[in-house]
N, C-alpha and C. Protein backbone atom coordinates (compact mmCIF):
# COMPACT_ATOMS: atom_id res chain seq x y z
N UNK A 1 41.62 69.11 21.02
CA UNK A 1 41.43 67.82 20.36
C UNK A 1 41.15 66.76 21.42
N UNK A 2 39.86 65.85 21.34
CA UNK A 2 39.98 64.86 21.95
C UNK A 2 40.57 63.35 21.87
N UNK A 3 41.24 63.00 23.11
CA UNK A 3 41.92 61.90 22.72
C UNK A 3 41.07 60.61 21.80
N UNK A 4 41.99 59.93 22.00
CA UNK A 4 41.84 58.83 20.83
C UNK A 4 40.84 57.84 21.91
N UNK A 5 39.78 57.67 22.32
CA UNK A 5 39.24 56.97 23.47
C UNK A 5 38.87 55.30 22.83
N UNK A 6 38.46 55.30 21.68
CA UNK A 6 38.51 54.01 21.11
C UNK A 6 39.70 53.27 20.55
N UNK A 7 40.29 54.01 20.40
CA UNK A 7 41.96 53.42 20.14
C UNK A 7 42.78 52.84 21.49
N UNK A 8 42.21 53.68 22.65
CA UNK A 8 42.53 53.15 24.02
C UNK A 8 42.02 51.72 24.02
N UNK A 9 40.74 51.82 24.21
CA UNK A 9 39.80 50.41 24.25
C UNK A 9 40.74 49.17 23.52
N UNK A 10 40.39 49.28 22.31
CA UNK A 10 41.10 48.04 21.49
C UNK A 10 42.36 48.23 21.84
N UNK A 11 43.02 48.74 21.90
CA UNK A 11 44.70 48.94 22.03
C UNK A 11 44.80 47.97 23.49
N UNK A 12 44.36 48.44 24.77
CA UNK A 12 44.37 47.85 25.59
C UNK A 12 43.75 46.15 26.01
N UNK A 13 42.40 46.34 24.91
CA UNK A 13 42.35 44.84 25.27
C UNK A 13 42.94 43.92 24.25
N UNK A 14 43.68 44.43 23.16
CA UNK A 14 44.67 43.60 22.21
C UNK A 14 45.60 43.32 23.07
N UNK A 15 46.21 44.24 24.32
CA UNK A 15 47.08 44.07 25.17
C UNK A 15 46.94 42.89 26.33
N UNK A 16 45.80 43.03 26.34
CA UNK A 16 44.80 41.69 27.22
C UNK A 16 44.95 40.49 26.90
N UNK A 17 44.33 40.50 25.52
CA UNK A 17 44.64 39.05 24.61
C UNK A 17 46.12 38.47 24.71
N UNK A 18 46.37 39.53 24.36
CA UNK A 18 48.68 38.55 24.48
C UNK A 18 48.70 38.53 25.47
N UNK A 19 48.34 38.89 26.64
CA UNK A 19 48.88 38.91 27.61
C UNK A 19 48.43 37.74 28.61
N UNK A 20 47.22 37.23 28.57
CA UNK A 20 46.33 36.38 29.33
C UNK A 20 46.62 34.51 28.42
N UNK A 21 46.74 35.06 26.95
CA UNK A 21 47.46 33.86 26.19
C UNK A 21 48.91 33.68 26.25
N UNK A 22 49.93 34.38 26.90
CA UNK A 22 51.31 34.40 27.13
C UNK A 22 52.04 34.91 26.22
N UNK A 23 51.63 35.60 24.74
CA UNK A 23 52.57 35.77 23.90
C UNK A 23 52.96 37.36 24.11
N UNK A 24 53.35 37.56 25.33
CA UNK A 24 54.07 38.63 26.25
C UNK A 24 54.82 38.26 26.65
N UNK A 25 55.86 38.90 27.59
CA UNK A 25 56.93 38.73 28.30
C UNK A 25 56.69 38.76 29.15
N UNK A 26 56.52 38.26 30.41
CA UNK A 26 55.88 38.89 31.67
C UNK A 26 57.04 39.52 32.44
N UNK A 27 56.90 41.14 32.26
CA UNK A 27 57.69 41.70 32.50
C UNK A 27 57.22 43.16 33.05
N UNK A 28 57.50 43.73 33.95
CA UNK A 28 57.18 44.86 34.76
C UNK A 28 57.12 45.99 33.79
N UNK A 29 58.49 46.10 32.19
CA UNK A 29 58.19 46.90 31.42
C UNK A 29 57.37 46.30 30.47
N UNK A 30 56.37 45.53 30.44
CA UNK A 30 55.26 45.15 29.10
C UNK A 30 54.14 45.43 30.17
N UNK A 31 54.20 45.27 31.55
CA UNK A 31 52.78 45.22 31.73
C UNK A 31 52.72 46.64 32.42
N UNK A 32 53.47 47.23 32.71
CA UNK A 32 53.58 48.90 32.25
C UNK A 32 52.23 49.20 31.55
N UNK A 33 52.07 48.67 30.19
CA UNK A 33 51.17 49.05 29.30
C UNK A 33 49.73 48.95 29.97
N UNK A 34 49.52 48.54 30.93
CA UNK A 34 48.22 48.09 31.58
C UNK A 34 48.29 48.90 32.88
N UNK A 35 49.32 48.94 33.44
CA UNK A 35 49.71 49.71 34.96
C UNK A 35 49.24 50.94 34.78
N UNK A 36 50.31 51.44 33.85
CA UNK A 36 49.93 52.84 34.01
C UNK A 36 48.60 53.50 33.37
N UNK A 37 47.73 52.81 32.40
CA UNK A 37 46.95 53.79 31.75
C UNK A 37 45.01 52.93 33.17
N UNK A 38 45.70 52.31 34.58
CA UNK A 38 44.60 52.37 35.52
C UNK A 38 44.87 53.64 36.28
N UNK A 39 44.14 54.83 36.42
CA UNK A 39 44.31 55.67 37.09
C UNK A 39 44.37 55.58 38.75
N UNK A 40 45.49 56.34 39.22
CA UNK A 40 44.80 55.85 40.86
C UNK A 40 43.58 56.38 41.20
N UNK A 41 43.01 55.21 42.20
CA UNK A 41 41.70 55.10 42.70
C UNK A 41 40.98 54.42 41.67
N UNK A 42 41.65 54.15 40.54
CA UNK A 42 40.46 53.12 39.86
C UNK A 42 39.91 52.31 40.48
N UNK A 43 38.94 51.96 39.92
CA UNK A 43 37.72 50.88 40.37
C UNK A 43 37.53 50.39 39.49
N UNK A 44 36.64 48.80 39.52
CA UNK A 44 36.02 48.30 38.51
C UNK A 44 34.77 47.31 38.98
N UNK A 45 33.57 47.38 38.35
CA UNK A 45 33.19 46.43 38.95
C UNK A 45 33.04 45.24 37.94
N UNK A 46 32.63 44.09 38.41
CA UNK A 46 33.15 42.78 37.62
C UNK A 46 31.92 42.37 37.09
N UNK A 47 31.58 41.69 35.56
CA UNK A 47 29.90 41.08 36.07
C UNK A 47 29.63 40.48 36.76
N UNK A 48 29.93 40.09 38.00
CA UNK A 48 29.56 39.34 38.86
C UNK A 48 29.27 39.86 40.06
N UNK A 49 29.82 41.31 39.74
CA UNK A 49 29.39 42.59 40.88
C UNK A 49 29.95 42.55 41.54
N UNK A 50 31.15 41.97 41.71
CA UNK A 50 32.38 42.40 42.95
C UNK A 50 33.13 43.84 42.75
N UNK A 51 33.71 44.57 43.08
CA UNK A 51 33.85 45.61 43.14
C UNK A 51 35.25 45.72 43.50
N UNK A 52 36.14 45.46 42.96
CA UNK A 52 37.79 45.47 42.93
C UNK A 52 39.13 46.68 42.82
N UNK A 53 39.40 47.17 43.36
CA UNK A 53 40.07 48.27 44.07
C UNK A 53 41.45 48.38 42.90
N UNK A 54 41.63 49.01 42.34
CA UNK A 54 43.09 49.17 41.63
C UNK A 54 44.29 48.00 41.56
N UNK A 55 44.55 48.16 43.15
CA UNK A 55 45.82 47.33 43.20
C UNK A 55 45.45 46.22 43.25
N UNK A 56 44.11 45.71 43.54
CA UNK A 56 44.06 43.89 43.69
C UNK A 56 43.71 43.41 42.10
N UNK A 57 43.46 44.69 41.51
CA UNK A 57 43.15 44.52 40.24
C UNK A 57 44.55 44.11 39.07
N UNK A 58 44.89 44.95 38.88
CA UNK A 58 46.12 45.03 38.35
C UNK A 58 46.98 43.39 39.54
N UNK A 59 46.96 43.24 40.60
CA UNK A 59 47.59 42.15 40.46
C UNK A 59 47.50 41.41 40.22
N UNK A 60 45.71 40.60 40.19
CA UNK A 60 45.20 39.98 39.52
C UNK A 60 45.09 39.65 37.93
N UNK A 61 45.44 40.68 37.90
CA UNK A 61 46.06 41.02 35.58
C UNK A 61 47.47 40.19 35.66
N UNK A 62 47.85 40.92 36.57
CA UNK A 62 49.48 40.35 36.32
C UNK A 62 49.91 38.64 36.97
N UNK A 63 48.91 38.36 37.46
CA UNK A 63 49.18 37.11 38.27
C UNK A 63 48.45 35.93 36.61
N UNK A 64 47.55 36.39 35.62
CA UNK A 64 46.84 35.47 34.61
C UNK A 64 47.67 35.47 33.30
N UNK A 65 49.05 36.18 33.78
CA UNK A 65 50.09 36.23 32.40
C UNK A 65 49.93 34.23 32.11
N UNK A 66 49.37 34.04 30.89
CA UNK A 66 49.63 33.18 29.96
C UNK A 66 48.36 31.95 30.51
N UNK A 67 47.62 32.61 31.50
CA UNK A 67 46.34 31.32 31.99
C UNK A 67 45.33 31.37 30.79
N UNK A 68 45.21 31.85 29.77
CA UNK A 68 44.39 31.69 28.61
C UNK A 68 44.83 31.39 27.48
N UNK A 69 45.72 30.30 27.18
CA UNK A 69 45.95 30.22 25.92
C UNK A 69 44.42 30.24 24.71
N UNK A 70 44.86 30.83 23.60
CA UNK A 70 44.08 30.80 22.39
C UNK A 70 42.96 31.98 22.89
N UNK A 71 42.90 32.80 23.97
CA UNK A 71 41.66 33.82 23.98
C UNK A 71 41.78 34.45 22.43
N UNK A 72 40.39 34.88 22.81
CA UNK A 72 40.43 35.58 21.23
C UNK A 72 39.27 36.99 21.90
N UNK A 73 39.90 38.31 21.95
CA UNK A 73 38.62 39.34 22.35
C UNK A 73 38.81 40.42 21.56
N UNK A 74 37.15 40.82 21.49
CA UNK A 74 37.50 42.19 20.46
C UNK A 74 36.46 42.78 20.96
N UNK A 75 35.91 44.05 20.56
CA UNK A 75 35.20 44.92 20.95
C UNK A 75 34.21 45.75 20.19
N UNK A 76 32.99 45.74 20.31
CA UNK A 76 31.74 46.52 19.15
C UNK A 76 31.02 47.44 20.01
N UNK A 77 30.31 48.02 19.19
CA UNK A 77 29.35 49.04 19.20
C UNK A 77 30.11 50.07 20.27
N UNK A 78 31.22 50.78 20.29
CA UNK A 78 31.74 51.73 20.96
C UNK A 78 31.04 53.51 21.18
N UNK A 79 30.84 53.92 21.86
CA UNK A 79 30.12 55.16 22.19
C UNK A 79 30.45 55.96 23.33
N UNK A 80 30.68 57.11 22.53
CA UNK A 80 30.96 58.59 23.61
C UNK A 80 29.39 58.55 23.98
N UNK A 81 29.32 58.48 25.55
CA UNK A 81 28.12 58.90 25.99
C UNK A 81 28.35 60.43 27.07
N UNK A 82 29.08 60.38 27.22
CA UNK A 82 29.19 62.13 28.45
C UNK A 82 30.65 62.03 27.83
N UNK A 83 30.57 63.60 28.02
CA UNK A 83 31.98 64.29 28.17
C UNK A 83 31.60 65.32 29.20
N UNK A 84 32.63 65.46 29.92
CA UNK A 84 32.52 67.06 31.40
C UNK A 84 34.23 67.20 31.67
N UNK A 85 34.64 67.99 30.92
CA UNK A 85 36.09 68.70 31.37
C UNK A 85 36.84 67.72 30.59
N UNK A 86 37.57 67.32 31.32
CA UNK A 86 38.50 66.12 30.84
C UNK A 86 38.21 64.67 30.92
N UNK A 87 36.91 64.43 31.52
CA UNK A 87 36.33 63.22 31.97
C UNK A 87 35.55 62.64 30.17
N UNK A 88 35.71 61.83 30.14
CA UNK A 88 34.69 60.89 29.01
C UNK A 88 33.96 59.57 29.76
N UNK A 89 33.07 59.36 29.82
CA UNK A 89 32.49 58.36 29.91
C UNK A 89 31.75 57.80 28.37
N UNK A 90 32.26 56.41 28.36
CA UNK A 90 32.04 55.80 26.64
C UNK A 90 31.57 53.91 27.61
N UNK A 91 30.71 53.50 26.47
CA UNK A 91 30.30 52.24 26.35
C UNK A 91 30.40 51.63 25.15
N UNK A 92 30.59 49.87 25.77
CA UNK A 92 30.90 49.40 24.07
C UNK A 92 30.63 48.02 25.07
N UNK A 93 31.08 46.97 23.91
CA UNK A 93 30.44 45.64 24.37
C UNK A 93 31.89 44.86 24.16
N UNK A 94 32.41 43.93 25.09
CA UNK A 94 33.37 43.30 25.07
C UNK A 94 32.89 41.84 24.91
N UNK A 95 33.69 41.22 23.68
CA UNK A 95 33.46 39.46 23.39
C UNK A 95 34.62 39.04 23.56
N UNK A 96 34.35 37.71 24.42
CA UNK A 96 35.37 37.04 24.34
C UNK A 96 35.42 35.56 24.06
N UNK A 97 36.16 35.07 23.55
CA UNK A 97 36.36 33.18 22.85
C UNK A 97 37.27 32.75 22.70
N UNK A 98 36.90 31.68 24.06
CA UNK A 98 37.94 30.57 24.00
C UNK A 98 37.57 29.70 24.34
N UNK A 99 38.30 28.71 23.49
CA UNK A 99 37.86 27.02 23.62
C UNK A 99 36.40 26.71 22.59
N UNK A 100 36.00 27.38 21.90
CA UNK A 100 35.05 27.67 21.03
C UNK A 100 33.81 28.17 21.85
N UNK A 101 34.15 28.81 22.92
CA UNK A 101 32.77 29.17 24.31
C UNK A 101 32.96 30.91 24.17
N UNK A 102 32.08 31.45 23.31
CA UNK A 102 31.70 32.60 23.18
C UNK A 102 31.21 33.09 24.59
N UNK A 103 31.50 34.48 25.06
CA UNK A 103 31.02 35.53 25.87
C UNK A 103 31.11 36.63 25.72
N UNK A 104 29.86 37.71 26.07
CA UNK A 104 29.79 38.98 25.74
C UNK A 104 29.49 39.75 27.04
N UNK A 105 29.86 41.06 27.20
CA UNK A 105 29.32 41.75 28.56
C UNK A 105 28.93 43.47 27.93
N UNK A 106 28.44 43.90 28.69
CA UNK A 106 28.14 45.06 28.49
C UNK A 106 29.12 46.07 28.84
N UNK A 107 30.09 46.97 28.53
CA UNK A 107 30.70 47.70 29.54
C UNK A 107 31.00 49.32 29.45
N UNK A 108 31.45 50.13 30.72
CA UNK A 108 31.15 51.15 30.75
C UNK A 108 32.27 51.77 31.14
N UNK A 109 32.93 52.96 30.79
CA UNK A 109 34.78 53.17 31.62
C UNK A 109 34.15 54.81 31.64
N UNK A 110 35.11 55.26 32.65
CA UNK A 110 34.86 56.60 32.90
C UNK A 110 36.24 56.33 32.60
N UNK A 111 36.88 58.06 32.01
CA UNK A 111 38.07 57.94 31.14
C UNK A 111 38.45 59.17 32.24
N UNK A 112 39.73 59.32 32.38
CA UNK A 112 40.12 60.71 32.92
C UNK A 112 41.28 61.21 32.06
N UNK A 113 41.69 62.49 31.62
CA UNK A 113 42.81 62.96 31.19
C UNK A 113 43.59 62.49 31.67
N UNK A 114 44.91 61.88 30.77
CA UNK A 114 46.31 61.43 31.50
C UNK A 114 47.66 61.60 30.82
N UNK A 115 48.03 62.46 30.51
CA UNK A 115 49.21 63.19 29.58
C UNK A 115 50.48 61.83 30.01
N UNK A 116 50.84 61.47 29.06
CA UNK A 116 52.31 60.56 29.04
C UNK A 116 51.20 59.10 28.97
N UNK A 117 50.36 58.89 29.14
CA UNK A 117 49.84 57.08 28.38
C UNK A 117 49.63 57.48 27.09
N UNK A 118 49.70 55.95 26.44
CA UNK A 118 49.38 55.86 25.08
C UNK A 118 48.50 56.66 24.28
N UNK A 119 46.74 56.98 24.87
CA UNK A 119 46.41 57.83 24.18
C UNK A 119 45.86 59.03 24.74
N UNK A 120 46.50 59.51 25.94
CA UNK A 120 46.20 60.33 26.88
C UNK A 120 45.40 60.56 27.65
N UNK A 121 44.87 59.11 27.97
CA UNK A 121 43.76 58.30 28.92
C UNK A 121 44.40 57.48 29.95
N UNK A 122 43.34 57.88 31.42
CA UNK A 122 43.44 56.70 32.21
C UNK A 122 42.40 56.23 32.73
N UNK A 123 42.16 54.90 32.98
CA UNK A 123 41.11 54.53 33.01
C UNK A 123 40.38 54.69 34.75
N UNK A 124 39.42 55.65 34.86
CA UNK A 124 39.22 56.01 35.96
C UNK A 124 37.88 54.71 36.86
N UNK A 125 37.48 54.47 36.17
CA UNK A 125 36.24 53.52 36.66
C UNK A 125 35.65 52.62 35.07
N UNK A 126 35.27 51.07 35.66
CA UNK A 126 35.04 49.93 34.87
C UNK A 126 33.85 49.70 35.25
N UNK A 127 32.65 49.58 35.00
CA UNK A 127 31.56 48.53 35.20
C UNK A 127 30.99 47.40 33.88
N UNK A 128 31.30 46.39 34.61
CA UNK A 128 30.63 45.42 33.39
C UNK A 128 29.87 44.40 33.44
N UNK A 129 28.82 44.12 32.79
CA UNK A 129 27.70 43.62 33.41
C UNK A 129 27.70 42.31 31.74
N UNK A 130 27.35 41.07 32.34
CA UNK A 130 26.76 39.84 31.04
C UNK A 130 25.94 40.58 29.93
N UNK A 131 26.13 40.58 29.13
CA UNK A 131 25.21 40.87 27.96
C UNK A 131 24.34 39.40 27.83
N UNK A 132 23.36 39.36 27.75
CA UNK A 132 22.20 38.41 27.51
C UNK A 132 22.07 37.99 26.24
């Protein structure tokens, strides 16, 4: 059976939304939920094409607990594009709004098997690029 890979997606960036608007705890066991399902050696790159290493990543998550009040993000057009072993690579489009200032990006995750996260995913690699 394959995991739940779109249930990851939204699950995690619903986790985003509370978390960047403050209605989290900022707490080592809530942001757990974000820690553990970045695989080590994750990567991501940013649309802006910086290229951000795991740990500066994740501290950077954890350093924006509550710098967005009112975000609002959700996620469309989701797609399995490769599967090889335990690897998935899927694309989908991330929106985000706040302050009534809509943004969209394109994005891309390489997924790796990860037994004990939420949906037995970790997120092995991010690229995300402006949607036009």
């Amino acid at each position: 059976m394959q995991p739940d890979w779109q249930a990851e997606i939204v699950d995690l960036h619903a986790f985003f939304t509370a978390w960047l608007a403050g209605d989290l705890p900022n707490t080592d066991a809530v942001f757990a939920r974000c820690a553990t399902t970045m695989a080590q050696g994750c990567t991501m790159i940013s649309p802006d094409g910086r290229l951000i290493e795991r740990e500066p990543l994740l501290a950077g998550l954890r350093a924006m607990h509550g710098s967005r009040p009112g975000l609002r993000i959700w996620i469309e057009q989701p797609q399995l594009r490769h599967t090889l072993g335990d690897a998935l690579l899927v694309t989908y489009e991330e929106w985000q709004e706040r302050a009534g200032v809509i943004t969209s990006r394109h994005s891309t995750a390489l997924f790796v098997a990860a037994p004990g996260t939420p949906y037995g995913l970790a997120w092995a690699h991010i690229h995300e690029t402006w949607k036009a």
